[in-house]
PDB file of N, CA and C in Angstrom:
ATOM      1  N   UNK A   1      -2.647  17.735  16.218  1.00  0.00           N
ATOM      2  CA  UNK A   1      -1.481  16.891  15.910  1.00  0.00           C
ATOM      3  C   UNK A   1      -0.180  17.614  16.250  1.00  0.00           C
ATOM      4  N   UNK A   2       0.734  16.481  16.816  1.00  0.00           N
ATOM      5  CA  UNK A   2       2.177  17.274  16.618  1.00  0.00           C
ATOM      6  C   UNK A   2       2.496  17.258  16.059  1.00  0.00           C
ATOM      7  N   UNK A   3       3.652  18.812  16.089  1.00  0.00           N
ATOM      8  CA  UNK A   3       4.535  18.967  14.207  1.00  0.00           C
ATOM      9  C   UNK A   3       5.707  17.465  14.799  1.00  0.00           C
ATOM     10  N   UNK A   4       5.637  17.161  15.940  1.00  0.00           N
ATOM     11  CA  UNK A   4       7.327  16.189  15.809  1.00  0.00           C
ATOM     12  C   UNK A   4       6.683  14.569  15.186  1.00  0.00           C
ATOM     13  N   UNK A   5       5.406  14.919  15.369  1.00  0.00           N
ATOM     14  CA  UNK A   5       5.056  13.525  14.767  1.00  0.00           C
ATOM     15  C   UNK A   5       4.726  13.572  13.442  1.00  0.00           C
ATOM     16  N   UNK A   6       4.040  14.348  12.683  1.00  0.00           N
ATOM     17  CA  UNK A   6       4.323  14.923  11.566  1.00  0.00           C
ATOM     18  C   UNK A   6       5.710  14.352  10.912  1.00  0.00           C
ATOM     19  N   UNK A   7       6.602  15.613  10.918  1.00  0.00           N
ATOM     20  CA  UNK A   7       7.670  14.524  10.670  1.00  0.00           C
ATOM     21  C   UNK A   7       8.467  13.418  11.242  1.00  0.00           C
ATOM     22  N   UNK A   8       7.653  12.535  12.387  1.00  0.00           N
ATOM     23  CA  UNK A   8       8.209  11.205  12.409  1.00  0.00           C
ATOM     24  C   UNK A   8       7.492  10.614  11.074  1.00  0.00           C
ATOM     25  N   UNK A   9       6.313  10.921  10.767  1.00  0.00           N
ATOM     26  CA  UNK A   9       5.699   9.849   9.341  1.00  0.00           C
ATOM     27  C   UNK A   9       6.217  10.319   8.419  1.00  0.00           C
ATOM     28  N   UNK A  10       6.431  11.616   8.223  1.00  0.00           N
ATOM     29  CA  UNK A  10       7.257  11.932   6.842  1.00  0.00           C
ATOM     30  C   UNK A  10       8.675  11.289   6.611  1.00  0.00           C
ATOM     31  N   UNK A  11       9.409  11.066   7.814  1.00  0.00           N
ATOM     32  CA  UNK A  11      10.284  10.003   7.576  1.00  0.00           C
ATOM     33  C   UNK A  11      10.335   9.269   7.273  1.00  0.00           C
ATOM     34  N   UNK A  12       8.782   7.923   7.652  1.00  0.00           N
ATOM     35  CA  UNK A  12       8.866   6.860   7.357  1.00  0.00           C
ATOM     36  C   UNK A  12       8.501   6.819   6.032  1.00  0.00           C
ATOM     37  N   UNK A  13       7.711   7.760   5.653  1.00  0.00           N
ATOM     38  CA  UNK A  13       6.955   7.810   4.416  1.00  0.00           C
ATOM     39  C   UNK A  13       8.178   7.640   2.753  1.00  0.00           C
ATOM     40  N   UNK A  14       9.635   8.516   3.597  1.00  0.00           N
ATOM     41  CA  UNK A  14      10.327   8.596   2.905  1.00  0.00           C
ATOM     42  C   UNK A  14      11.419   7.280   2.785  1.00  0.00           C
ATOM     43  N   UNK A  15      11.249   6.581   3.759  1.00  0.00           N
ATOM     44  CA  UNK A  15      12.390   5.268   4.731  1.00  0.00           C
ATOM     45  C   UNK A  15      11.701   4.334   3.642  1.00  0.00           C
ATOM     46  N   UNK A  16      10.386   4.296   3.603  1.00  0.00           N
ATOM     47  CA  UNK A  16       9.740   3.119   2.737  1.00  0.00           C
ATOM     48  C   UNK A  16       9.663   3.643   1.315  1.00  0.00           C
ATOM     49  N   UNK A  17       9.900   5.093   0.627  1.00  0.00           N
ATOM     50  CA  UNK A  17      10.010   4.836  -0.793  1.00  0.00           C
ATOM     51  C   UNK A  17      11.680   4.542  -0.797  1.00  0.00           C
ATOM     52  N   UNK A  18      12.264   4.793  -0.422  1.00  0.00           N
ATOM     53  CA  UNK A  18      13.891   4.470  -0.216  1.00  0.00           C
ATOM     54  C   UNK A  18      14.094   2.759  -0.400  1.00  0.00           C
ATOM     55  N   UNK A  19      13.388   2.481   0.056  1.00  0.00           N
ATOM     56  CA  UNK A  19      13.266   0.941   0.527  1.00  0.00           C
ATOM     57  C   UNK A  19      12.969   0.296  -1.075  1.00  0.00           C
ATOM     58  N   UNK A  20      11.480   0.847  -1.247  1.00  0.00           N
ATOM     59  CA  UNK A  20      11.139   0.568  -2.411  1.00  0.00           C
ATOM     60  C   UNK A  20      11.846   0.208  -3.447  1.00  0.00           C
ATOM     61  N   UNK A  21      12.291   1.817  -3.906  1.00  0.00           N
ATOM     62  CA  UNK A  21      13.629   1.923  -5.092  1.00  0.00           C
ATOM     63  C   UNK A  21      14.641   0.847  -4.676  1.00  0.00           C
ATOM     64  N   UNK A  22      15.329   0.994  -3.858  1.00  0.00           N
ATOM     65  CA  UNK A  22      16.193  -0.056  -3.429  1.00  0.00           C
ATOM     66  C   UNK A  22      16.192  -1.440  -4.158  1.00  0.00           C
ATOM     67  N   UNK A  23      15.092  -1.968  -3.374  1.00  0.00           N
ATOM     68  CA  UNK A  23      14.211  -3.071  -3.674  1.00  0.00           C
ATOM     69  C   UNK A  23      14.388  -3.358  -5.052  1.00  0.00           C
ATOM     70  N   UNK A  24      14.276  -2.415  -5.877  1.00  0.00           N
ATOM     71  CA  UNK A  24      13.742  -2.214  -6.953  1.00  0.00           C
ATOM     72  C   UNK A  24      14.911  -2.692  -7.796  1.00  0.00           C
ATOM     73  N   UNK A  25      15.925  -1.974  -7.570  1.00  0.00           N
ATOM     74  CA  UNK A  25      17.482  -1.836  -8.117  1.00  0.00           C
ATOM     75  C   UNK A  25      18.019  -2.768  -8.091  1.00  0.00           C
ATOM     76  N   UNK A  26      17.783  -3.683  -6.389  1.00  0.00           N
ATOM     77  CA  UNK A  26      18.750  -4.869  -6.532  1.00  0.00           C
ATOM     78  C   UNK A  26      17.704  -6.138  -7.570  1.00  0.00           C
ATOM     79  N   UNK A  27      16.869  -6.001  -7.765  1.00  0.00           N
ATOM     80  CA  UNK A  27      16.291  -6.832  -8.441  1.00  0.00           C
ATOM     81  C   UNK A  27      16.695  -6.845 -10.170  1.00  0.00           C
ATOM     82  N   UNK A  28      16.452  -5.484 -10.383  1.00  0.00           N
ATOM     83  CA  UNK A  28      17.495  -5.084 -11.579  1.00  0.00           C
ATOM     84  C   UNK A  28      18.822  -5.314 -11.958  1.00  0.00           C
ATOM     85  N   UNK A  29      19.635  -5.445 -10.414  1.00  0.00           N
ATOM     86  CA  UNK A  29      21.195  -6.001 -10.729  1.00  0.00           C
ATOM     87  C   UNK A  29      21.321  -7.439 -10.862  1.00  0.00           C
ATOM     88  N   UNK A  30      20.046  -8.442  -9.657  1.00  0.00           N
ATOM     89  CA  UNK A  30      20.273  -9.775 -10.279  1.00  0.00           C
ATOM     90  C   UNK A  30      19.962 -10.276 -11.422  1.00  0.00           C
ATOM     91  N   UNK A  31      18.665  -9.412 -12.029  1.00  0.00           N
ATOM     92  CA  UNK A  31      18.612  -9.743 -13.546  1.00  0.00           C
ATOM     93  C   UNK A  31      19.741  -9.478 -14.294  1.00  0.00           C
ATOM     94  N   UNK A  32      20.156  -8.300 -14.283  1.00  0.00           N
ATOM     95  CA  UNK A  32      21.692  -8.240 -15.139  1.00  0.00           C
ATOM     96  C   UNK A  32      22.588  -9.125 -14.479  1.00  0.00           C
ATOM     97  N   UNK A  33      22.413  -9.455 -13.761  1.00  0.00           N
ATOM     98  CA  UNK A  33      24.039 -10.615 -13.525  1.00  0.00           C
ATOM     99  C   UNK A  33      23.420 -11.769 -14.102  1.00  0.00           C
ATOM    100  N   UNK A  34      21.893 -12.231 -14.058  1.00  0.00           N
ATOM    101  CA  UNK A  34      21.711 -13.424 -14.522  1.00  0.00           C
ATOM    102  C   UNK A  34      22.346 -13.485 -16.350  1.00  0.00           C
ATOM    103  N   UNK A  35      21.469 -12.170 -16.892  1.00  0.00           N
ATOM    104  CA  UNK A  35      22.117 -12.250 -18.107  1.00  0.00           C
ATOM    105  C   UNK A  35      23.870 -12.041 -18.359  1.00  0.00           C
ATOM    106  N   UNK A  36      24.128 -11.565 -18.111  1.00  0.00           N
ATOM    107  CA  UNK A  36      25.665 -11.468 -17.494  1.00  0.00           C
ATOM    108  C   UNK A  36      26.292 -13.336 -17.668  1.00  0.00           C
ATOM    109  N   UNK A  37      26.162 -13.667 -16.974  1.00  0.00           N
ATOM    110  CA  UNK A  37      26.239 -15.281 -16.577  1.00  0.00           C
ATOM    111  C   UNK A  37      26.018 -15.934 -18.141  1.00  0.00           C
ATOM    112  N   UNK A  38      24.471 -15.428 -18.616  1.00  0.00           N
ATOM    113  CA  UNK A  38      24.360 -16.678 -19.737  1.00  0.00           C
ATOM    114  C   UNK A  38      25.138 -16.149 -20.946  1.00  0.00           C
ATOM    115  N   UNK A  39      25.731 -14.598 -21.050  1.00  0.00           N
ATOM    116  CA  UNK A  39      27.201 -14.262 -21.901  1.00  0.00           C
ATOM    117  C   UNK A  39      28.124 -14.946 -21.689  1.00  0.00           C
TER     118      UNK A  39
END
């Protein structure tokens, strides 16, 4: 194996937990705005 491909997947590996969390957060902010709203 190459080391440059190596870390091409460790990138992605890291691009998609990034993504994840992300994901994660904005779902967390529309719930707080929903409750937000019914204040």
């Amino acid at each position: 194996m190459d080391s440059g491909f190596l870390v091409f997947i460790d990138t992605l590996e890291s691009a998609r937990f990034l993504m994840l969390n992300f994901g994660a957060f904005l779902k967390g902010l529309s719930l707080f705005n929903e409750v937000v709203m019914i204040v």
